[in-house]
C-alpha atoms as a PDB file:
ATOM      1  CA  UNK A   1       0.000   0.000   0.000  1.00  0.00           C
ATOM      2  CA  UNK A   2       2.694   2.873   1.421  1.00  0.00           C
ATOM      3  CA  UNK A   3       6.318   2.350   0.418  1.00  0.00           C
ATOM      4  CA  UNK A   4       8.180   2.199   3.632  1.00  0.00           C
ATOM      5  CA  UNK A   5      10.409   4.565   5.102  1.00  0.00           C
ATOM      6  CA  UNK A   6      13.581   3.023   3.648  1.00  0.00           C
ATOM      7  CA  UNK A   7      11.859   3.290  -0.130  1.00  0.00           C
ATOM      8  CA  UNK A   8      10.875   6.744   0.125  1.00  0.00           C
ATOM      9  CA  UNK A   9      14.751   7.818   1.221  1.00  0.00           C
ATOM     10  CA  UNK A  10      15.774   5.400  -1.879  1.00  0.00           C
ATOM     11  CA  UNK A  11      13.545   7.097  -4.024  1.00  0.00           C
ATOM     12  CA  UNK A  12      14.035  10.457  -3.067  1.00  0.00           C
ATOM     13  CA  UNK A  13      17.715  10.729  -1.572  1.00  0.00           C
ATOM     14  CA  UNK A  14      17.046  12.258   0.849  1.00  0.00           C
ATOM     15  CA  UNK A  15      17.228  11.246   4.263  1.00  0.00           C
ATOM     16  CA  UNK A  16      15.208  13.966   6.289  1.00  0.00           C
ATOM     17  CA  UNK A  17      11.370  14.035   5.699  1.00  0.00           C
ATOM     18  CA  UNK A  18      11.193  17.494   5.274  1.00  0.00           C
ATOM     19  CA  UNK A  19      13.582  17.014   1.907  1.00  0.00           C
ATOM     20  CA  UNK A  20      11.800  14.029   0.963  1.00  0.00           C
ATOM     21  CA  UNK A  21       8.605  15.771   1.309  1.00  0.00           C
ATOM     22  CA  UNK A  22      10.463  18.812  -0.873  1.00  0.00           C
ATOM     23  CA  UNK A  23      11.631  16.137  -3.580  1.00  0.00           C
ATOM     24  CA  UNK A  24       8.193  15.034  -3.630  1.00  0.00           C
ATOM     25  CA  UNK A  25       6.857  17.956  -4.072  1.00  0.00           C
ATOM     26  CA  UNK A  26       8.785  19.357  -6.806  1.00  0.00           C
ATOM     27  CA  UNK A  27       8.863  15.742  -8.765  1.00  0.00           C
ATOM     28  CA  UNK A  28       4.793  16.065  -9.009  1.00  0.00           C
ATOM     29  CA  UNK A  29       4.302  12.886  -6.325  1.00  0.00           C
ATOM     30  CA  UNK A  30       1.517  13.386  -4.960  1.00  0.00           C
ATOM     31  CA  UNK A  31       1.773  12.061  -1.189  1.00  0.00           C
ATOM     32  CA  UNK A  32      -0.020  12.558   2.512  1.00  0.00           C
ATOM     33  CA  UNK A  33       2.164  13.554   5.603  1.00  0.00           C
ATOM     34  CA  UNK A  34       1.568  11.766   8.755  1.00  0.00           C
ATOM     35  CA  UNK A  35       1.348  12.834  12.777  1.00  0.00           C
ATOM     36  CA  UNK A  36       4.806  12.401  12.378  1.00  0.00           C
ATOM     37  CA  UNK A  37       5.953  14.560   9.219  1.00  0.00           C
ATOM     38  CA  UNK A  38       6.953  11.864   7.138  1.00  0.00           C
ATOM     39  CA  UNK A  39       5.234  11.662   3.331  1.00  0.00           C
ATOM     40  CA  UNK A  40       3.298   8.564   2.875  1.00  0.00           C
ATOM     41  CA  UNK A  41       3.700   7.633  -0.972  1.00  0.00           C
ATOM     42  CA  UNK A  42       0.946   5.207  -2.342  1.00  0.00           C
ATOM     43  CA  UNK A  43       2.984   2.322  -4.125  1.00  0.00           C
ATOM     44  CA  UNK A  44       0.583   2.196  -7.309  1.00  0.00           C
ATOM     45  CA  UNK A  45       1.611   6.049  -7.819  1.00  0.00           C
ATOM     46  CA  UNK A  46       5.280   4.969  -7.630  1.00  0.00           C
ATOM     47  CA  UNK A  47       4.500   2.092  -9.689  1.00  0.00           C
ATOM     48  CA  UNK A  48       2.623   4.340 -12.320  1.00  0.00           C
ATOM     49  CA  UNK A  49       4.711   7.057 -12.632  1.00  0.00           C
ATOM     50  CA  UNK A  50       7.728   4.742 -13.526  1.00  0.00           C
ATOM     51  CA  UNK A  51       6.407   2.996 -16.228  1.00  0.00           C
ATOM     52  CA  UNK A  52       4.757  -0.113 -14.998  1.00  0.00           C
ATOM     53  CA  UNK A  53       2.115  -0.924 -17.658  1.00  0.00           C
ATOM     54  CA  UNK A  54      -1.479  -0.604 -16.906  1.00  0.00           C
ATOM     55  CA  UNK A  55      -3.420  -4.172 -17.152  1.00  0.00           C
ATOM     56  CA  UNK A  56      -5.509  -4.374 -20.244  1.00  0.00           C
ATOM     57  CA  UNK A  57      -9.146  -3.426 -19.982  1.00  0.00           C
ATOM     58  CA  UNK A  58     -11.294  -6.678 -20.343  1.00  0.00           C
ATOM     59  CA  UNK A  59     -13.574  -4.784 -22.047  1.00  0.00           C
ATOM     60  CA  UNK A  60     -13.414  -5.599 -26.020  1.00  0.00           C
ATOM     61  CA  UNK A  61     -13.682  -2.490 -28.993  1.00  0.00           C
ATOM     62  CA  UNK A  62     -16.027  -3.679 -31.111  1.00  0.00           C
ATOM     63  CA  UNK A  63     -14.732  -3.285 -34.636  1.00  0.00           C
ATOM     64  CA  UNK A  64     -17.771  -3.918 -36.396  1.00  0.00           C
ATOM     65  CA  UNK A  65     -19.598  -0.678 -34.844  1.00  0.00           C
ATOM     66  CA  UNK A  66     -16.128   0.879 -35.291  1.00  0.00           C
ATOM     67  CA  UNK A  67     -15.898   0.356 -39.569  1.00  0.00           C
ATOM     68  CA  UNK A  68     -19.922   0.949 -39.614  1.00  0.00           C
END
């Protein structure tokens, strides 16, 4: 769900929250901050925003409504 502590620092390089928040920030992340200042980063975001390829829809085009 979150990446941990440990991937957030790897990701950002930066070991102090505020500065990981910053990197965040100004890398278009979009993250929460919790009671304790540190950015929670959803891992699907991560996942998205470097590429991973979205599953194909199950849904089918239909080519004959397509070509008429």
């Amino acid at each position: 769900m979150f990446l941990s502590d440990e991937e957030v620092t790897r990701l950002t390089g930066r070991a102090r929250p505020s500065a990981q928040r910053r990197w965040l920030l100004n890398n278009g992340f979009p993250h929460v901050v919790n009671g304790l200042g540190r950015p929670l980063l959803l891992t699907s975001v991560v996942q998205t925003r470097l590429g991973e390829t979205v599953k194909p829809s199950k849904n089918k085009l239909n080519w004959d409504a397509v070509n008429g």
